[in-house]
Protein backbone atom coordinates (compact mmCIF):
# COMPACT_ATOMS: atom_id res chain seq x y z
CA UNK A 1 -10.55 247.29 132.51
CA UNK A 2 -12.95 249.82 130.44
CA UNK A 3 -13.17 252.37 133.48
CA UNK A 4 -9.15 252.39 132.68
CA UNK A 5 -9.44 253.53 129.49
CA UNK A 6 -7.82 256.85 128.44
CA UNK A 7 -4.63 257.71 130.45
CA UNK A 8 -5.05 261.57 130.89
CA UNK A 9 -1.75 263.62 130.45
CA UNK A 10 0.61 264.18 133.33
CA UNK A 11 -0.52 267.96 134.27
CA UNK A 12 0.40 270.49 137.06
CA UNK A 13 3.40 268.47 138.58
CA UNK A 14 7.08 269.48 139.44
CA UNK A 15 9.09 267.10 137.78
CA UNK A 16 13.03 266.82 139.70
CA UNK A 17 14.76 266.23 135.89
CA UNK A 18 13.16 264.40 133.00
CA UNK A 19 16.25 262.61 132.62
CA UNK A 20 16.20 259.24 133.50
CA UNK A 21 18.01 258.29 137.23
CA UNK A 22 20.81 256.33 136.83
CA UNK A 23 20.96 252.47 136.69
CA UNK A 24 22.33 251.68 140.36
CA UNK A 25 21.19 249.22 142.87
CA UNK A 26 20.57 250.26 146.93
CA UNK A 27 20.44 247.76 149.19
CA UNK A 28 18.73 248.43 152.52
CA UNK A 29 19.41 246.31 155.68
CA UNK A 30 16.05 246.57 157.51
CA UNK A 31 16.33 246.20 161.92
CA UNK A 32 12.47 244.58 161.88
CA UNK A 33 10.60 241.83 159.70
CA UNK A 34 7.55 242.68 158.19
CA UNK A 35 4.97 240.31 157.28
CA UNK A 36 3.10 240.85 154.68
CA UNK A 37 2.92 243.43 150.87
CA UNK A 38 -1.13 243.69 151.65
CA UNK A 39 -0.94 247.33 152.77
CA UNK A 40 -4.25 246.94 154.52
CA UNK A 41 -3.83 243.81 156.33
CA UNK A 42 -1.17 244.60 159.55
CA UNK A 43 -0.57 247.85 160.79
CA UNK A 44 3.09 248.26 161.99
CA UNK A 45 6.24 250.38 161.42
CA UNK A 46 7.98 248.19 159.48
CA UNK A 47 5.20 246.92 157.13
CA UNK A 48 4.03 250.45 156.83
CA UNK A 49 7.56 251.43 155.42
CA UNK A 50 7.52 249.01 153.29
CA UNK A 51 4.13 249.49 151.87
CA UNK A 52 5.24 253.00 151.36
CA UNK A 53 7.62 251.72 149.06
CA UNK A 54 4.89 250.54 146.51
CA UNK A 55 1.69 252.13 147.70
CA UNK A 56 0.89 255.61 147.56
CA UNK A 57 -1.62 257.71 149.90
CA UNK A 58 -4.24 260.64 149.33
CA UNK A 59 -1.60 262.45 152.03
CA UNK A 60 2.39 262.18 152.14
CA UNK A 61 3.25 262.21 156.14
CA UNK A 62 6.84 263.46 156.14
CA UNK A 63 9.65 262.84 158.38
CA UNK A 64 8.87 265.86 161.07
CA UNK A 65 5.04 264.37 161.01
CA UNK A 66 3.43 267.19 158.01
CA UNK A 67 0.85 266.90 156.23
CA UNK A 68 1.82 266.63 152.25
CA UNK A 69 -0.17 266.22 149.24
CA UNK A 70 0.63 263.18 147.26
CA UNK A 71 -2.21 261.79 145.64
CA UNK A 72 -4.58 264.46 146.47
CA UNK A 73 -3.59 267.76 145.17
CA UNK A 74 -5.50 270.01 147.73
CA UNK A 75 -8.24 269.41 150.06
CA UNK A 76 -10.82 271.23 152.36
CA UNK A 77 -13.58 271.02 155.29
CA UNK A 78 -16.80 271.24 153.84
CA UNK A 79 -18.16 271.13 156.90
CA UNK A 80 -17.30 269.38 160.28
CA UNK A 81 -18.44 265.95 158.98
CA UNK A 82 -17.17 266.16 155.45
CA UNK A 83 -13.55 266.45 153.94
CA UNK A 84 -12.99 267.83 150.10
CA UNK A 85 -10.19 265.69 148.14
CA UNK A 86 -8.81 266.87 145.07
CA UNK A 87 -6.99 263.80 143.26
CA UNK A 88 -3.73 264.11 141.03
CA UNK A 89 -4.68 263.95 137.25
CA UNK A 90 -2.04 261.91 135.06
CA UNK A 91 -1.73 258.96 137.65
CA UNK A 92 -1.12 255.94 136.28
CA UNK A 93 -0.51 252.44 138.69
CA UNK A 94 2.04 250.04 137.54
CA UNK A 95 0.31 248.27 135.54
CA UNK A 96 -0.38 251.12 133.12
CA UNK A 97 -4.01 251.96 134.05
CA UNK A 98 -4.93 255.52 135.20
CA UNK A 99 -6.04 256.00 139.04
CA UNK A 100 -9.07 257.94 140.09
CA UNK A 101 -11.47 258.36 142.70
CA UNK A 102 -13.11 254.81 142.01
CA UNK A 103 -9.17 253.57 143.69
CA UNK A 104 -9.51 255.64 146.71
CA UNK A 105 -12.97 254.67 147.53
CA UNK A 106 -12.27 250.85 147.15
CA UNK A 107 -9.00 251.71 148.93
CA UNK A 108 -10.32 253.52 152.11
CA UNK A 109 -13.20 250.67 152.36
CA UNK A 110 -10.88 248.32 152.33
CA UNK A 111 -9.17 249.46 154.79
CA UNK A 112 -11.97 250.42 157.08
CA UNK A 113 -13.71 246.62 156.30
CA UNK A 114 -10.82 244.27 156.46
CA UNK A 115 -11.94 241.75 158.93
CA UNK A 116 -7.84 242.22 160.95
CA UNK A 117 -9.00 245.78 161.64
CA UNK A 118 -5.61 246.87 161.73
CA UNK A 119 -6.55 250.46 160.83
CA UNK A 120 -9.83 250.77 163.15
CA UNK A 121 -7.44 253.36 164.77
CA UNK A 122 -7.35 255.54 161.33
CA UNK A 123 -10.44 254.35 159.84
CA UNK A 124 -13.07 254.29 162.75
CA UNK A 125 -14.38 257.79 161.90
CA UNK A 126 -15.15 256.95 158.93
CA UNK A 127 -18.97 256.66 157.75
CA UNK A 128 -18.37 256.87 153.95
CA UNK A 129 -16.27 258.32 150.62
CA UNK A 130 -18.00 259.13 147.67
CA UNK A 131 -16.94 260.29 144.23
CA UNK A 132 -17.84 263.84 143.19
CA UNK A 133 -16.51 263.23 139.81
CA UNK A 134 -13.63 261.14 138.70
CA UNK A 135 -11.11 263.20 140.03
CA UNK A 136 -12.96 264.45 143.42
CA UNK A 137 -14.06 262.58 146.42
CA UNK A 138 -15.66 263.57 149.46
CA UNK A 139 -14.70 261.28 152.93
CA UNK A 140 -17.27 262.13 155.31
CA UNK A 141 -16.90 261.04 158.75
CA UNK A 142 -19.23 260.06 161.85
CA UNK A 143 -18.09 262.92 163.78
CA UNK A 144 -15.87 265.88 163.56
CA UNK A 145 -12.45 264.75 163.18
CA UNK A 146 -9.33 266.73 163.51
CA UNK A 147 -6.93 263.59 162.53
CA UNK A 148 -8.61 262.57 159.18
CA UNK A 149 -5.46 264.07 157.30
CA UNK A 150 -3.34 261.87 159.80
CA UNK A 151 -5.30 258.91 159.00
CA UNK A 152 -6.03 259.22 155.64
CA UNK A 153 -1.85 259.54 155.43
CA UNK A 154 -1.52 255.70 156.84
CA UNK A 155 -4.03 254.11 154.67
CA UNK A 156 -2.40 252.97 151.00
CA UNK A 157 -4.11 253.28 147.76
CA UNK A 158 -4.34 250.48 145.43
CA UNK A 159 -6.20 249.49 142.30
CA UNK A 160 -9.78 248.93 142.99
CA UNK A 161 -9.49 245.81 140.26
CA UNK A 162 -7.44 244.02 143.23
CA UNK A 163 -9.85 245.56 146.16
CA UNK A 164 -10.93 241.91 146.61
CA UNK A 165 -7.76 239.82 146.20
CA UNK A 166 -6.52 238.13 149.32
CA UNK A 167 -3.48 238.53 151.36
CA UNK A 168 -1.78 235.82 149.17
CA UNK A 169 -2.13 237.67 146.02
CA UNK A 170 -0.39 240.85 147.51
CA UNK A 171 2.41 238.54 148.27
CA UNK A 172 2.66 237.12 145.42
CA UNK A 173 2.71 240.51 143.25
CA UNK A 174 -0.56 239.53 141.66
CA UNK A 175 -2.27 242.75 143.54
CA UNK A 176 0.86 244.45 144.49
CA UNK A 177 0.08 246.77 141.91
CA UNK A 178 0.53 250.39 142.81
CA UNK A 179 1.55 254.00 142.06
CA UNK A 180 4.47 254.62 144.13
CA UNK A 181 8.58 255.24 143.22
CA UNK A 182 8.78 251.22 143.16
CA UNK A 183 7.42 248.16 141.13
CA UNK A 184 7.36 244.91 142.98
CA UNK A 185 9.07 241.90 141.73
CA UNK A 186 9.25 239.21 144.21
CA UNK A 187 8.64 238.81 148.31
CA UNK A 188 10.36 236.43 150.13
CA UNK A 189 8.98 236.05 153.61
CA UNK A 190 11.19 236.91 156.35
CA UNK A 191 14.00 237.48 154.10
CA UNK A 192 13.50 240.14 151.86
CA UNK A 193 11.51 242.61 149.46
CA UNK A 194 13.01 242.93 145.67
CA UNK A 195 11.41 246.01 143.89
CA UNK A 196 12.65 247.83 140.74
CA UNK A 197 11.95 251.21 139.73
CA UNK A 198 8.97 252.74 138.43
CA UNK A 199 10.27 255.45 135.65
CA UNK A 200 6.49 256.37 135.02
CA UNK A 201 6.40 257.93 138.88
CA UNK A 202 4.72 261.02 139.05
CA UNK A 203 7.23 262.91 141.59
CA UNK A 204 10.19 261.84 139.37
CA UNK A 205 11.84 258.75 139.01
CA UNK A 206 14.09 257.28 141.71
CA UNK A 207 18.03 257.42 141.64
CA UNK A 208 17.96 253.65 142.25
CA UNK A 209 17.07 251.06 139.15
CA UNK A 210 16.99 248.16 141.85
CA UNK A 211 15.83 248.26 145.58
CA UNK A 212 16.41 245.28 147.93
CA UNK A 213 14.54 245.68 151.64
CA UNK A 214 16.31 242.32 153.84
CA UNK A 215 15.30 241.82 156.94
CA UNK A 216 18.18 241.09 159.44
CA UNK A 217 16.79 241.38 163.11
CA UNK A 218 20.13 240.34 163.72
CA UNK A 219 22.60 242.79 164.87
CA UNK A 220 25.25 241.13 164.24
CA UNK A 221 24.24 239.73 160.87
CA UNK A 222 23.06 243.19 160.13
CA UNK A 223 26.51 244.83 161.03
CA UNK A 224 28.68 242.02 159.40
CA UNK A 225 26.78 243.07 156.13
CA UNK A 226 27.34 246.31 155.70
CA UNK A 227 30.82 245.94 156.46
CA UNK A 228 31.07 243.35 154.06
CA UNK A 229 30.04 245.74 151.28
CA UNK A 230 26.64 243.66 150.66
CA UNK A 231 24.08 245.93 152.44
CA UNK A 232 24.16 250.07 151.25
CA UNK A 233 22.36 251.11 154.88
CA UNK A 234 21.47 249.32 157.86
CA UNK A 235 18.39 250.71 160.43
CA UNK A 236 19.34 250.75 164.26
CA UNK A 237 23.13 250.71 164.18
CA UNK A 238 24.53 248.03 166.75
CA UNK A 239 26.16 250.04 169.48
CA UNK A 240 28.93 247.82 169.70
CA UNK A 241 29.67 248.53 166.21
CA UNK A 242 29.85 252.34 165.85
CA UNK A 243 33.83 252.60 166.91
CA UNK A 244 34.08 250.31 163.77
CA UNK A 245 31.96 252.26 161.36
CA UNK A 246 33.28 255.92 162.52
CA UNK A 247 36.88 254.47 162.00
CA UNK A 248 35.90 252.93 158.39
CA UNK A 249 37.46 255.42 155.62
CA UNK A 250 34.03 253.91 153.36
CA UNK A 251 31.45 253.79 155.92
CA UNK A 252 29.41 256.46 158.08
CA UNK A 253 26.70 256.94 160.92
CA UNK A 254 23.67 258.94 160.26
CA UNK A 255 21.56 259.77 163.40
CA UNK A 256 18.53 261.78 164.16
CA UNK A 257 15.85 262.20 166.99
CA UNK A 258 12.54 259.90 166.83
CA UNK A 259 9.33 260.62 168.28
CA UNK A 260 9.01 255.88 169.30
CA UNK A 261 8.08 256.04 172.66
CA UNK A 262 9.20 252.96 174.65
CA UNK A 263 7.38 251.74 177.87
CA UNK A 264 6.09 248.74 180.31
CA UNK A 265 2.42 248.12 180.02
CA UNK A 266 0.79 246.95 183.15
CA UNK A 267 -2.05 244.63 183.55
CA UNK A 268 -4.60 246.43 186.23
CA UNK A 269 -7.47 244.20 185.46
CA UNK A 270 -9.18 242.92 188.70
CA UNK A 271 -7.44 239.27 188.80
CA UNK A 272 -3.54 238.76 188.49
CA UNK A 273 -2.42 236.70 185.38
CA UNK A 274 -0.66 233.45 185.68
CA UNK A 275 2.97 235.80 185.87
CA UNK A 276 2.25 237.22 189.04
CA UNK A 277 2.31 235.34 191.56
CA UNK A 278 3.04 235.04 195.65
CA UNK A 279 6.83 234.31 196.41
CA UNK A 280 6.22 230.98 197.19
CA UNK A 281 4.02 230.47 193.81
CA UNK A 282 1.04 230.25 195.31
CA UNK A 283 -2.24 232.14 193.80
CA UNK A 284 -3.00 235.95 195.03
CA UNK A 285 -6.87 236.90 195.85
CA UNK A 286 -5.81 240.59 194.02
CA UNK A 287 -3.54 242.22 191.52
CA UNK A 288 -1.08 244.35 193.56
CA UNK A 289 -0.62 246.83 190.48
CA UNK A 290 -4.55 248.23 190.08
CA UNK A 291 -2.92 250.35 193.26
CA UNK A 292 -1.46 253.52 191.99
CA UNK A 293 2.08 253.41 194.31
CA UNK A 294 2.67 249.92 193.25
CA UNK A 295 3.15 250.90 189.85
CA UNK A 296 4.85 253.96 190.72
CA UNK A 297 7.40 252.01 193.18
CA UNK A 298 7.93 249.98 189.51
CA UNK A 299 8.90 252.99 188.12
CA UNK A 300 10.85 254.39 191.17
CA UNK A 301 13.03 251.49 190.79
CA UNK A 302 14.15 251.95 187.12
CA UNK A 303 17.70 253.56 186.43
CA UNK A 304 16.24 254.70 183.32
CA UNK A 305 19.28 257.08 182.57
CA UNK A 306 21.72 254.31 183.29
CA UNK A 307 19.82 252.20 180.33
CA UNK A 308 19.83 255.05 178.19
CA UNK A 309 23.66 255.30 179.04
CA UNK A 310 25.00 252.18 179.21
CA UNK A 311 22.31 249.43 177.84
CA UNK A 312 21.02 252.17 174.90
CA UNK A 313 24.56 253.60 174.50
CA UNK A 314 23.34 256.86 174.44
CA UNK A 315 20.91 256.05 171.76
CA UNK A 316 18.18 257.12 173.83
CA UNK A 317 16.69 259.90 175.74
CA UNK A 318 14.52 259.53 179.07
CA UNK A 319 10.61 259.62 178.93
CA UNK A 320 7.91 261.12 181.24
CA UNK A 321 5.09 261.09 179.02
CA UNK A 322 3.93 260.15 175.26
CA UNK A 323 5.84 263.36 173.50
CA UNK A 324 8.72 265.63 174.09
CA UNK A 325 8.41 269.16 175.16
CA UNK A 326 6.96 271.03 172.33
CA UNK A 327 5.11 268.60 170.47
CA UNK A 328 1.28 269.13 171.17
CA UNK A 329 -0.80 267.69 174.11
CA UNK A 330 2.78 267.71 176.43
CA UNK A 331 2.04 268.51 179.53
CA UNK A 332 4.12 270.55 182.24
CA UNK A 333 1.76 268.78 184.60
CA UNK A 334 3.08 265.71 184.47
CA UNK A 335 5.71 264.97 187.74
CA UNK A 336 8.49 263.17 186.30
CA UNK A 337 9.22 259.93 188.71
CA UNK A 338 13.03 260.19 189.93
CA UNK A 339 15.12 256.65 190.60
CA UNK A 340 14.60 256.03 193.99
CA UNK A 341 14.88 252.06 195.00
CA UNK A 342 14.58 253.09 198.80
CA UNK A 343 11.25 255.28 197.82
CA UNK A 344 9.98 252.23 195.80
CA UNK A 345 10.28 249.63 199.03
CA UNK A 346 8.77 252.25 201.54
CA UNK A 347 6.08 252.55 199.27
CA UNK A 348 5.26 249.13 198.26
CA UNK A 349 5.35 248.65 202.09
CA UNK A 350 2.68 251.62 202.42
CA UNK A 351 0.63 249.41 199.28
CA UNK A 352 1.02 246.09 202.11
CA UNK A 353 2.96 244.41 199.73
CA UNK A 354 6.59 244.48 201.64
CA UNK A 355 7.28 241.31 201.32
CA UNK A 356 7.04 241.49 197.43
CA UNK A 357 5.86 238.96 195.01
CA UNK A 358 6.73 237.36 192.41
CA UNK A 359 6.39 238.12 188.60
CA UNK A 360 7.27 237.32 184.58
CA UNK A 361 7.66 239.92 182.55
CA UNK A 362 7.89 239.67 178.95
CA UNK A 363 9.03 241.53 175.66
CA UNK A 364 10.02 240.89 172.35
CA UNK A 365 13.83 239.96 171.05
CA UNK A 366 14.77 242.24 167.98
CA UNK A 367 11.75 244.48 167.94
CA UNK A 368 13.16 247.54 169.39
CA UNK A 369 16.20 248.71 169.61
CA UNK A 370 18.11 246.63 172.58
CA UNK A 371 15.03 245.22 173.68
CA UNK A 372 15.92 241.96 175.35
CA UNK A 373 18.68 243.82 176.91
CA UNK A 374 16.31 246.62 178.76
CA UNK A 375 14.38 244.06 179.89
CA UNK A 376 16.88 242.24 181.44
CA UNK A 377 17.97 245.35 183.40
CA UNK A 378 14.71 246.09 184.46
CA UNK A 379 13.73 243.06 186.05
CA UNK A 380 17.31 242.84 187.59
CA UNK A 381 15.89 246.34 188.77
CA UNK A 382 12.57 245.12 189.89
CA UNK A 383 14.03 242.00 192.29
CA UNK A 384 16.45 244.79 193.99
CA UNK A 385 12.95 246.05 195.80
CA UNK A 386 11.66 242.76 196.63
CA UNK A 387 9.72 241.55 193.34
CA UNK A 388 11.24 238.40 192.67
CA UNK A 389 11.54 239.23 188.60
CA UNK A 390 11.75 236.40 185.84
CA UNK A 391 11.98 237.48 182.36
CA UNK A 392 10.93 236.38 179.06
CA UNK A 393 11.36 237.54 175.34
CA UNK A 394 10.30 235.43 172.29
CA UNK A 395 9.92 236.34 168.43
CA UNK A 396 7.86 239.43 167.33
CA UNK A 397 5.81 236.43 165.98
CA UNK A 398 4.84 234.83 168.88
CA UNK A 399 5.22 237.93 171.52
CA UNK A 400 2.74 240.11 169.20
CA UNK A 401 -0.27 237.69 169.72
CA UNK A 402 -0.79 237.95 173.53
CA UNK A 403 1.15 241.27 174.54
CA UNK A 404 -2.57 243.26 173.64
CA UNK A 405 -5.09 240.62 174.92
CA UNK A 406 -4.53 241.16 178.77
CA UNK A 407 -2.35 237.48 179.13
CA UNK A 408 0.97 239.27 180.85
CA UNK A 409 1.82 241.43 183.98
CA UNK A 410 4.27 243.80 182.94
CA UNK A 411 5.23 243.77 179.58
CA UNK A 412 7.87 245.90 177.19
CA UNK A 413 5.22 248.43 174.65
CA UNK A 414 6.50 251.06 171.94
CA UNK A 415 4.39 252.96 170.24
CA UNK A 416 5.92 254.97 167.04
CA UNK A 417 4.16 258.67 167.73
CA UNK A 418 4.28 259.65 163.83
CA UNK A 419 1.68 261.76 164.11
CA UNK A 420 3.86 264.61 166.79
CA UNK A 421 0.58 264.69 169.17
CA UNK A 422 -0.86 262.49 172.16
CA UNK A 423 -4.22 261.70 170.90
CA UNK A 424 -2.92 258.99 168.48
CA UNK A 425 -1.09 256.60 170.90
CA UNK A 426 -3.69 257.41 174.03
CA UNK A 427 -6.66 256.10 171.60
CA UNK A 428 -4.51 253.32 170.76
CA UNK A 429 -2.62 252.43 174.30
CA UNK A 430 -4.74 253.41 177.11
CA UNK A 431 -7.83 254.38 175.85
CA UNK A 432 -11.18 251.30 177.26
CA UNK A 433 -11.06 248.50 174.54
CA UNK A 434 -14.14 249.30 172.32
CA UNK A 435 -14.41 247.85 169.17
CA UNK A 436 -16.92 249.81 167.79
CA UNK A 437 -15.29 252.89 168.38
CA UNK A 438 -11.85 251.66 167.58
CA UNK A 439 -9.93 252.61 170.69
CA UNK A 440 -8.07 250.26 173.15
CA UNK A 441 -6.73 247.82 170.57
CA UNK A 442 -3.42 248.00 171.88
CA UNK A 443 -4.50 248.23 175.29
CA UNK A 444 -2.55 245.32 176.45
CA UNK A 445 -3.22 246.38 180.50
CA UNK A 446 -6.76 246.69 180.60
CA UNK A 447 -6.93 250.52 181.63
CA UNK A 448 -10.14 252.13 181.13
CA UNK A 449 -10.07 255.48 182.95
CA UNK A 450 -13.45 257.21 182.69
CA UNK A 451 -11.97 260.69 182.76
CA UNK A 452 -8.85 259.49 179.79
CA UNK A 453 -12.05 258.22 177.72
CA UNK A 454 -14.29 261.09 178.14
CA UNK A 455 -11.16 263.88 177.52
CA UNK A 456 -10.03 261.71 173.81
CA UNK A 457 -14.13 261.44 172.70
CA UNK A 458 -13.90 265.19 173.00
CA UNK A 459 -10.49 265.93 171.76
CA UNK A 460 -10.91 263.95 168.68
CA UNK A 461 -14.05 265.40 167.86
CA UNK A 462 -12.71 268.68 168.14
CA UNK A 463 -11.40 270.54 164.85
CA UNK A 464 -10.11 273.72 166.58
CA UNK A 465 -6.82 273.17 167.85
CA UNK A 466 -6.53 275.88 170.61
CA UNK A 467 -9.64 273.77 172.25
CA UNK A 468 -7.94 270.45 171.15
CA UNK A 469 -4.72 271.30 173.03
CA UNK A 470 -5.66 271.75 176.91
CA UNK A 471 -7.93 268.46 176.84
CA UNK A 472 -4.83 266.41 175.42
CA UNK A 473 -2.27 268.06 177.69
CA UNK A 474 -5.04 266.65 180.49
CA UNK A 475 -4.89 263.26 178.98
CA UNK A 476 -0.99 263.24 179.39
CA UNK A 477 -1.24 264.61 182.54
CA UNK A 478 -3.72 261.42 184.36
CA UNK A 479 -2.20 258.79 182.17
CA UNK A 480 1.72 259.60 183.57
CA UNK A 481 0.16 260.86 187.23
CA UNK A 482 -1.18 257.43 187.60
CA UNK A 483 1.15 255.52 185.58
CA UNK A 484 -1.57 253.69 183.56
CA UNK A 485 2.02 253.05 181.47
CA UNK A 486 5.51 253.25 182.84
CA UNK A 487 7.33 255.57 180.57
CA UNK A 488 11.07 254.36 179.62
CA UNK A 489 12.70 256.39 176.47
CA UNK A 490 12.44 258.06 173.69
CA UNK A 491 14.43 255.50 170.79
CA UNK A 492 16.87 258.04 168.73
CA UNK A 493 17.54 257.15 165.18
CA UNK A 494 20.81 255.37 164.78
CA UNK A 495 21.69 254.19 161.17
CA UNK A 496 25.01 253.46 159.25
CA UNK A 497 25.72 254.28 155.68
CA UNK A 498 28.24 253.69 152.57
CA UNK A 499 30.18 257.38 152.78
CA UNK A 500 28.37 257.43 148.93
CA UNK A 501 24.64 257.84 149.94
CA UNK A 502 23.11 260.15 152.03
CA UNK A 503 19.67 260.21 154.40
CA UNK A 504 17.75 262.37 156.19
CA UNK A 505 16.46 260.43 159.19
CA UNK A 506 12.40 260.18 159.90
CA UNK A 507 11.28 261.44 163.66
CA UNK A 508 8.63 257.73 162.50
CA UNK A 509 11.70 255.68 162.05
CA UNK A 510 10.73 255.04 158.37
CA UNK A 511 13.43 254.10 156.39
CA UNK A 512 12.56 255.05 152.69
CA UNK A 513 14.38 254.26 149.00
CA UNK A 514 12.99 256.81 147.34
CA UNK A 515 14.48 259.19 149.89
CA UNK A 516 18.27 258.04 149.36
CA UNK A 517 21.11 260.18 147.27
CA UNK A 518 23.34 259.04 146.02
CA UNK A 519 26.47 261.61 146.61
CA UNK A 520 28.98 259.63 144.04
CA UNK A 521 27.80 261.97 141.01
């Protein structure tokens, strides 16, 4: 294209080694499928990491949630509406033609337009980019917005030539053209990603030549392919496995803390779904769990550190709230809810419902780690105080299309907090459903809590932090009060590794080539 003509000199970057990386193949053994290359079309950990892969953003979110630049060089508030970029000069996308501002405009459009609206959580605040000059651009935003950084660090540039191919093209590698550490070459669905390296990359070249991403939900299959010698590094190491792998002379485990928070959603819209039902299957004239010790006798009942123990193997630690202690917007207000199966029946019997009920609750089977397997305990914990508990798990596939549209009870949630603070997954998990605005979509139990609402409108159009923390630690503080969620665990990062690489695990779970050494040199 003529607007590509003229690739400016790479200027101003620290280059690793000019040398070129070795000629080696890494094959990574992925825990999650991902469904599409079209960086703009789903929003979800493991598409996200893959996208990473080819795709490029303004900002590079690290593994302990900072802010990097990556395609912007710099940036700055020029007031509270409108964000500075500075772009990286010497840019070129796979194909050969230079990047500029015209990319991230189409890009950040894109994004914002697509009609899935998988990134209305990153891109609602946006009213409109414009290009300074071919290496500037100026993202203002509808209102102040302290998490434009954050979101601008989700949202993948690519060539504004493919801005108006279709989902098929990206799959096909006809748009997959980007500027990241990889090159696509072909994308099987459900089965795997085959990339090769791009020895243009502005950071440096990769160590790796060849990259394979195979999805293996599979623990099992997973497992038996690393110890086969097939697979260089598998995500979410099978418990049952780790005795094998810390025994293996060639193989090793590589752990590290993430910041995935696991948790039951619960449906408090006015009417009961079909899953919840009286004992003897007959229709209820209200939903039991829109009352506040209902849904805390839920809780009550949950061994949580015995799944964390025994069903997590240890690869867990307990929740009481969206973030740890120390990240911002926890809140030492927040009463953590103590196993207490006794507690639970005196209080469902204070609710008038001590003669129980009957419910469904479903997950998803090889989504998170052990997830068919905590669900299984917890409705085995649920029928202990009365609730007659059935549960079901399907696919990702088919579990994905209902679990945010109000059709289940009680359902199994996790919500990847990548960006260290609470305002991220309370816009997306129990903030009221509004379209417009972008909050609720993943609002699977209908909450709308007028204070919740109120508190994140002001939060995240507040750019001071100091102001920013209190009303977020308040936000923590109703959501886990009145268990709008039912916290479970924190997932840890578990992974397993040929003894000749070497990985720093991401608190986001991310599993990333480009970020693999080789040790063998």
């Amino acid at each position: 294209m003529a607007r590509k003509a003229g690739l400016g000199l790479l200027l101003g970057m620290a280059i690793p080694s000019m040398a070129m990386a070795a000629d080696s193949s890494l094959t990574i053994g992925m825990s999650t499928t991902f469904t599409t290359v079209d960086p703009h079309e789903t929003s979800s950990s493991p598409n996200n990491a893959a996208s990473r892969h080819i795709f490029d953003s303004l900002i590079n979110r690290g593994g302990a949630a900072e802010n990097n630049p990556q395609l912007a060089t710099d940036w700055k508030v020029v007031d509270p509406t409108h964000w500075e970029f500075h772009l990286r000069k010497g840019v070129k996308f796979h194909d050969g033609t230079a990047f500029d501002a015209e990319d991230v405009i189409a890009s950040l459009l894109r994004a914002r337009d697509k009609p899935s609206q998988a990134f209305a959580s990153y891109t609602r605040n946006i009213k409109d980019v414009s290009e300074v000059d071919p290496y500037t651009v100026v993202v203002e935003t509808t209102v102040p917005d302290p998490m434009i950084l954050n979101s601008l660090s989700r949202i993948r540039i690519i060539s504004a030539d493919h801005a108006k191919d279709s989902v098929a093209d990206f799959d096909s590698g006809k748009a997959a053209i980007g500027t990241g550490p990889f090159k696509f070459v072909s994308y099987s669905p459900g089965d795997r990603l085959v990339l090769k390296r791009n020895d243009d990359y502005f950071a440096g070249p990769s160590e790796w030549k060849n990259v394979t991403l195979r999805m293996i939900p599979d623990n099992g299959a997973r497992l038996a392919a690393l110890l086969s010698g097939d697979l260089d590094l598998i995500e979410t190491m099978p418990a049952e496995g780790v005795d094998r792998v810390e025994n293996s002379d060639n193989l090793q485990l590589i752990r590290g803390q993430s910041t995935r928070l696991v948790f039951l959603g619960v449906n408090v819209n006015d009417a009961p779904t079909a899953f919840l039902t009286a004992k003897d299957g007959s229709k209820l004239d209200k939903n039991p769990l829109q009352d506040e010790r209902v849904r805390r006798a839920l809780l009550m009942s949950i061994n949580r550190p015995a799944i964390v123990d025994r069903v997590m193997q240890k690869n867990g630690t307990v929740a009481d709230q969206f973030v740890a202690k120390g990240y911002f917007g926890h809140s030492d207000a927040v009463e953590p809810v103590k196993y207490d199966p006794e507690g639970a029946k005196k209080l469902l019997e204070d609710a008038g419902w001590g003669d129980g009920f009957k419910m469904t609750i479903q997950g998803p089977a090889g989504r998170y780690v052990n997830d068919s397997a905590v669900l299984q305990a917890v409705g085995q914990m649920f029928s202990r105080i009365g609730i007659e508990t059935s549960v079901e798990v399907m696919p990702w596939s088919m579990y994905s299309k209902k679990y945010t549209t109000g059709d289940y009870s009680v359902f199994l949630g996790s919500w990847g907090i990548n960006t260290g603070e609470v305002s991220n997954p309370a816009l997306a998990v129990v903030a009221g459903r509004d379209e417009e605005k972008g909050t609720g979509r993943y609002n699977g139990g209908g909450v709308n809590d007028p204070e919740i609402n109120k508190l994140l409108d002001e939060a995240t159009s507040t750019l001071d932090e100091a102001s920013r923390k209190p009303l977020l630690e308040k936000v923590s503080e109703l959501t886990f009060n009145k268990l709008w969620i039912l916290p479970l665990h924190y997932e840890n990062v578990v992974l397993a590794a040929k003894k000749s690489i070497s990985y720093a695990p991401r608190g986001d779970k991310y599993t990333l080539a480009y970020d693999v050494k080789s040790t063998a040199n």
